[in-house]
Each structure stands twice: as structure tokens, then as C-alpha cells.
Protein backbone atom coordinates (compact mmCIF):
# COMPACT_ATOMS: atom_id res chain seq x y z
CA UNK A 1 60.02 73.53 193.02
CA UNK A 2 56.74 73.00 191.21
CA UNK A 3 56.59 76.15 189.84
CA UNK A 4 60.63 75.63 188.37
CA UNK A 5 59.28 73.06 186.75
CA UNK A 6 56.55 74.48 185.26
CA UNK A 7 58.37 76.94 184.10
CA UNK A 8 61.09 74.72 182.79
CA UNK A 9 58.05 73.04 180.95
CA UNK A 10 56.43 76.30 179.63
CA UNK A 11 59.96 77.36 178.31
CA UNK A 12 60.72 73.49 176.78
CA UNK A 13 57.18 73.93 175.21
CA UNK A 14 58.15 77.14 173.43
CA UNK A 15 61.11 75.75 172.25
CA UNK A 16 59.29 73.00 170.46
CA UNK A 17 56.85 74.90 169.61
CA UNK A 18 60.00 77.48 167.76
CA UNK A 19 61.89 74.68 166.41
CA UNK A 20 58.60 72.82 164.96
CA UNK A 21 57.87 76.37 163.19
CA UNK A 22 61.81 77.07 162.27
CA UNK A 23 61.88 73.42 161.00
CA UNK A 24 58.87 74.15 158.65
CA UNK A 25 59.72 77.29 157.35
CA UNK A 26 63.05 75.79 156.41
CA UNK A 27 61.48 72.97 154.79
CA UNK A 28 59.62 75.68 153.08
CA UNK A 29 62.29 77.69 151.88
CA UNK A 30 64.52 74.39 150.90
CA UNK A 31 61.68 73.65 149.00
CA UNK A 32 61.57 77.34 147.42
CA UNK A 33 65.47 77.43 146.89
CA UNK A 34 65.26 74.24 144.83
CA UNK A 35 62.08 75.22 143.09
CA UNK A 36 64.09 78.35 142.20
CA UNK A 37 66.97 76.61 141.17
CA UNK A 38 64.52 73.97 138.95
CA UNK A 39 63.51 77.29 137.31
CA UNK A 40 66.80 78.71 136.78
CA UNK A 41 67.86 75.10 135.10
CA UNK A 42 65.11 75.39 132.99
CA UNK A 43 65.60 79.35 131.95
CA UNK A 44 69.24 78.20 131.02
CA UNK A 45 68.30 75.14 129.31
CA UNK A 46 65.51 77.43 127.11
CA UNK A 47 68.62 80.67 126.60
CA UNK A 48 71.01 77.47 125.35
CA UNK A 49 68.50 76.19 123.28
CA UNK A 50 67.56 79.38 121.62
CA UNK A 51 70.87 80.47 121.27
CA UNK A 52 71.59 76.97 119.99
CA UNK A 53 68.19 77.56 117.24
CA UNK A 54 69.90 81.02 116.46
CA UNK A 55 73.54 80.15 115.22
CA UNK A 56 71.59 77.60 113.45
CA UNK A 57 69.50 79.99 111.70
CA UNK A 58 72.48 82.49 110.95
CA UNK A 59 74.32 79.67 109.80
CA UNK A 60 71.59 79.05 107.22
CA UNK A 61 71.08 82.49 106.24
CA UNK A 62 74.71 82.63 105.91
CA UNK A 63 74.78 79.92 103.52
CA UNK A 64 71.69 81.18 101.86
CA UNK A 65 73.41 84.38 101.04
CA UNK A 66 76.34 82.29 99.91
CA UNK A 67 74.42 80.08 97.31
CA UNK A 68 72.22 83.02 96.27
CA UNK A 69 75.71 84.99 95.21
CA UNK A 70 77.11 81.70 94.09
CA UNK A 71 73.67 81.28 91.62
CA UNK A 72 73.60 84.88 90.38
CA UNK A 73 77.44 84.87 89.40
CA UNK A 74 76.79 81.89 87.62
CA UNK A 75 73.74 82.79 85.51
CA UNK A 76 74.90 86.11 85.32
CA UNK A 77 78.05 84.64 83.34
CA UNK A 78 76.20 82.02 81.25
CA UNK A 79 73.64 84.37 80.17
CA UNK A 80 76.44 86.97 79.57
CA UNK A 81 78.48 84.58 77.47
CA UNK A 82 74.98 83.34 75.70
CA UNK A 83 74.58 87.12 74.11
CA UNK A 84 77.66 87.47 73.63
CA UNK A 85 77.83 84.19 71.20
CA UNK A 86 74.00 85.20 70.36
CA UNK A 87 75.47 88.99 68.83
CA UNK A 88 78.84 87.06 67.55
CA UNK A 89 76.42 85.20 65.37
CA UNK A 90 74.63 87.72 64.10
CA UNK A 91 78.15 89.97 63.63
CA UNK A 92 79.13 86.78 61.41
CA UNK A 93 76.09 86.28 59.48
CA UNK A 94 76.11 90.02 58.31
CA UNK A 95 79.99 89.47 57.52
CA UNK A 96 79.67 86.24 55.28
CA UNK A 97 77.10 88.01 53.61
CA UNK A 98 78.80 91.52 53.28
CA UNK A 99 82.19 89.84 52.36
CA UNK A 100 81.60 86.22 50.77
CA UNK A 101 78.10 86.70 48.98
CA UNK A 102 79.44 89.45 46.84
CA UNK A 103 82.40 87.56 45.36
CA UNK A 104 79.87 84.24 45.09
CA UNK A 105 77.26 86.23 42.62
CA UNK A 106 79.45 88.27 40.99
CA UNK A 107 81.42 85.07 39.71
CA UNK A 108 77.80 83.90 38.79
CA UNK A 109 76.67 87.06 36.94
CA UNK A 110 80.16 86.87 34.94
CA UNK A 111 79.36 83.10 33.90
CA UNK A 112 75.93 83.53 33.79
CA UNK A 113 75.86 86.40 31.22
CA UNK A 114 77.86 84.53 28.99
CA UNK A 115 76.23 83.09 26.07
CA UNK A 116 77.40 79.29 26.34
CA UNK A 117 74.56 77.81 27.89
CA UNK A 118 77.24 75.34 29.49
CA UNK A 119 79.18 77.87 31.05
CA UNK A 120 75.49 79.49 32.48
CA UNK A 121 75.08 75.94 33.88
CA UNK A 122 78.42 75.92 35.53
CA UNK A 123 77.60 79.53 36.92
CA UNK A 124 74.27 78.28 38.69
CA UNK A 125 76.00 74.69 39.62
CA UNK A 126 78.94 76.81 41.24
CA UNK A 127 76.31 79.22 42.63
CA UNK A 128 74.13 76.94 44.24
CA UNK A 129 77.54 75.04 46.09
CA UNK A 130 78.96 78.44 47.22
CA UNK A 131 75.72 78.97 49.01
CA UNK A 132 75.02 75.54 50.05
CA UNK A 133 79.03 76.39 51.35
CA UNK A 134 77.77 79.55 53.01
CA UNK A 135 74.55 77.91 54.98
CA UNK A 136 76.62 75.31 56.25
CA UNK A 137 79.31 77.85 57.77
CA UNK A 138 76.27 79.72 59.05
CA UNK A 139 75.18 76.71 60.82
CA UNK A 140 78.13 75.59 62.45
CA UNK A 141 78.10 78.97 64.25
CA UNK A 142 74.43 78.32 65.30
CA UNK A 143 75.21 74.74 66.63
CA UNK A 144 77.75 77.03 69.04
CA UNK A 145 74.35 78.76 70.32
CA UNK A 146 72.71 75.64 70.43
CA UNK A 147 75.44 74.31 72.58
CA UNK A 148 75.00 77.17 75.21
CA UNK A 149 71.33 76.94 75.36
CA UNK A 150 71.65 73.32 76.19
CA UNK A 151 73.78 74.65 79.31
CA UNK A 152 71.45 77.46 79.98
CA UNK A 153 68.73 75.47 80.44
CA UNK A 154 70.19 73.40 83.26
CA UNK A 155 69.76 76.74 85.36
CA UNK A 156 66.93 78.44 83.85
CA UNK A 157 63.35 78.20 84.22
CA UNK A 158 60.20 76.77 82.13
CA UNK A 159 60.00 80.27 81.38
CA UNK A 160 63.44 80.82 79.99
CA UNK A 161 63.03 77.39 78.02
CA UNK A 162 60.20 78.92 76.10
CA UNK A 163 61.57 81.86 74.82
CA UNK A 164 64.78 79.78 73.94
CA UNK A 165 62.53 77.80 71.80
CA UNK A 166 61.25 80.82 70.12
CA UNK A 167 63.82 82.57 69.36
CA UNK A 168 65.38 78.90 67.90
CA UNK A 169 62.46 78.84 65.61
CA UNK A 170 63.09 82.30 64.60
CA UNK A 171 66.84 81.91 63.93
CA UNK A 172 65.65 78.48 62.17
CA UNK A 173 63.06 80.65 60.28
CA UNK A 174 65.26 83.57 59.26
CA UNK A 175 67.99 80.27 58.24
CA UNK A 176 65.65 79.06 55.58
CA UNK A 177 64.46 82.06 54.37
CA UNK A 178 67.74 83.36 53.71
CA UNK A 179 68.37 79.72 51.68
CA UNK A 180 65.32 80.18 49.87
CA UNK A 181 66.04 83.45 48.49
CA UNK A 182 69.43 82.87 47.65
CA UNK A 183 68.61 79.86 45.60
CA UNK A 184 65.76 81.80 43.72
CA UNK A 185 68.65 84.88 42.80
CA UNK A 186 70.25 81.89 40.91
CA UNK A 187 67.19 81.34 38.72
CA UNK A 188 66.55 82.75 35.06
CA UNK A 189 63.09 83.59 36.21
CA UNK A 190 64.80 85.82 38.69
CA UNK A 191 66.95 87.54 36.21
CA UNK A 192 63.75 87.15 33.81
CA UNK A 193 61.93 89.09 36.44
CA UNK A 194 63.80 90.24 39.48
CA UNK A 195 60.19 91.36 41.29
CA UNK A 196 59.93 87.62 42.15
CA UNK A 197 62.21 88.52 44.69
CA UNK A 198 60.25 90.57 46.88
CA UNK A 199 58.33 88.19 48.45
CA UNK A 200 61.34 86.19 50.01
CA UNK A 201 62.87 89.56 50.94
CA UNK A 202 59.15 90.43 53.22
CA UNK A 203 59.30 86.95 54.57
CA UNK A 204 62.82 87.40 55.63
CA UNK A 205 62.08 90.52 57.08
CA UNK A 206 59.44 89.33 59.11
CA UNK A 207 61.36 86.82 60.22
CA UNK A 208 64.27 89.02 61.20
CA UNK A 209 61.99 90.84 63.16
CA UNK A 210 60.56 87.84 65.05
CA UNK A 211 64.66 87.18 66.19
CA UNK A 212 65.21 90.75 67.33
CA UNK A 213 61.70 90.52 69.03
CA UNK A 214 62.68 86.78 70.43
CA UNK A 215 66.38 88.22 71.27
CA UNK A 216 64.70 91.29 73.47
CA UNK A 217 62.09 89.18 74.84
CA UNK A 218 64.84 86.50 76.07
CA UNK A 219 67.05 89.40 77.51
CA UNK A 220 64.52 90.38 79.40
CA UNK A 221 63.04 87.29 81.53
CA UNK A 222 67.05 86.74 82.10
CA UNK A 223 66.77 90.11 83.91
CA UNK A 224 63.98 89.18 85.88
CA UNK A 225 65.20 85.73 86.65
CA UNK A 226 68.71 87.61 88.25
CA UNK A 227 66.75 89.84 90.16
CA UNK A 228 64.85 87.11 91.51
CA UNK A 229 68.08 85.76 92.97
């Protein structure tokens, strides 16, 4: 009977001995299953949050690529239209010259040669209005350039503002030169001595050269600048 019970007690004894250990290797592994699953909350948290930060950052690009086109089309047409007006101008300035100056001095030189010093002052009177007449009409077209620079320079760099206002002062320049020279052409020291002339005719050409140089110059940064884009 003893020996039943001791073996009764030796087999109890193992079994607490198993279930103690089974009981703390399933804590263990409870503990390890929701450590893992901690981890796997996190991992997913970290993919939705960088896949989150992604879209984000295609979504920008996107919209960076979309405001870069939308910037280039839109200096792209404003410079466009600029030289367009810019070379219309200068089309027009060779065309009032080429087809209204001719008509304006030779209805001076037919009044002027006369020998009625009254009709020679009417000649030079009329003369000086018809070119007065011809500035003006020159300078309406520039106030059209004017006009575009003003919107140019809403988009356009420090740079671009610069060479705007050089290539103003050489239009201005080339202007009044022009003015001057056609003013001194109405002059009897002019017809007394027509070498007077060449002086306003190097300064203009200087001054044309300064708005072709300006013009190119211009051109150029507005190339750079859409590049840029």
C-alpha cells in the first residue's frame, strides 16, 4: 500500500513538476506571440506611414511638374508676344520712315527752295510739325512695349529687369537721336553745309547698335530663364 502511494506521489510530483514547466513555457510563448504581434503592429504602422509620406511626395512632384509646365507656357508666351511687339516696332519705325519721311521733306525741299522767305518759313514750320507728328506716332507704338514689359516683369527676374532697362534706354536713346537729326535736316546750316549731319548720323548709329546689342542680350537671359524652368 505504501509503496502505491509513493508511487501515486512520485507520478503527482511529475505532473506538477510538467504542468509548472508547460505553464511557463506557455507564458513564454504568449509573451513571444504578443511581442510578435507588437512588432508586426508596428512594421504596419511604419509601411502605412511611408506609403502615406510617398503619395504625399508624388502628389507634390506631381504638382511641381504641373506648375513648372504651367510657368514655362506662360513666360514662354509673354516673352514670345514681347519680341514679337519688340520686331513690330522696329518693322514700323523703318516703315514711317521709308514711307512718311519722304513725302514730309520733299514737301519741305519744294517750299524751302522757293525764294519767298515766308513760304521757306512755312516749309520749316510744316517740317518741324510733320516730324513732331512722326515722333509722337513712334511713341505710341513704344508705350505698347512699355506696356508688356510692365507684365513681363511680374514673372521675370532682377536679371531680366536689368536688361529691360537697358534696352529702354537704348530705344529712348536711338528716340532722341532720331529727333535730333531730323530737326537739324530742317536747318539752313544743314542745307548751308550738309556735313553737319554726320555727327547725328554716328550717334544714331551707335545707338542703334546698343538696341540690337540690348535686343540679343534680352533674348538671351529669356532663354536661360525657360530652361531654368
Amino acid at each position: 500500500m505504501d509503496v502505491i502511494i509513493n508511487i501515486v506521489c512520485l507520478i503527482i510530483g511529475g505532473l506538477s513538476v510538467y504542468f509548472t514547466a508547460y505553464l511557463k513555457v506557455k507564458g513564454k510563448n504568449k509573451g513571444l506571440i504578443e511581442d510578435i504581434n507588437k512588432l508586426e503592429d508596428e512594421k504596419q504602422k511604419v509601411i502605412a506611414k511611408y506609403r502615406a509620406e510617398t503619395e504625399e511626395i508624388k502628389k507634390q512632384h506631381s504638382l511641381d511638374i504641373e506648375k513648372r509646365k504651367y510657368q514655362y507656357e506662360d513666360k514662354r508666351l509673354q516673352f514670345s508676344k514681347y519680341f514679337s511687339l519688340l520686331d513690330e516696332f522696329h518693322s514700323k519705325c523703318n516703315a514711317i520712315f521709308l514711307e512718311k519721311f519722304q513725302p514730309i521733306m520733299a514737301e519741305f525741299l519744294a517750299g524751302y527752295l522757293e525764294d519767298d522767305e515766308s513760304i521757306k518759313n512755312k516749309a520749316i514750320v510744316k517740317y518741324n510739325e510733320d516730324v513732331q507728328a512722326l515722333v509722337f506716332e513712334l511713341n505710341e507704338e513704344h508705350l505698347k512695349i512699355k506696356s508688356e514689359q510692365n507684365s513681363i516683369r511680374l514673372i521675370s527676374s532682377p536679371e531680366v529687369d536689368t536688361l529691360l532697362d537697358n534696352l529702354e534706354v537704348a530705344v529712348k536713346n536711338a528716340t532722341n537721336s532720331s529727333t535730333e537729326m531730323l530737326k537739324v535736316m530742317a536747318t539752313q546750316e544743314f542745307w548751308a553745309d550738309q556735313t553737319i549731319i554726320t555727327p547725328y548720323q554716328e550717334t544714331l548709329t551707335v545707338h542703334g547698335q546698343e538696341v540690337q546689342k540690348s535686343h540679343n542680350v534680352l533674348k538671351e537671359q529669356m532663354k536661360v530663364e525657360l530652361n531654368e524652368i
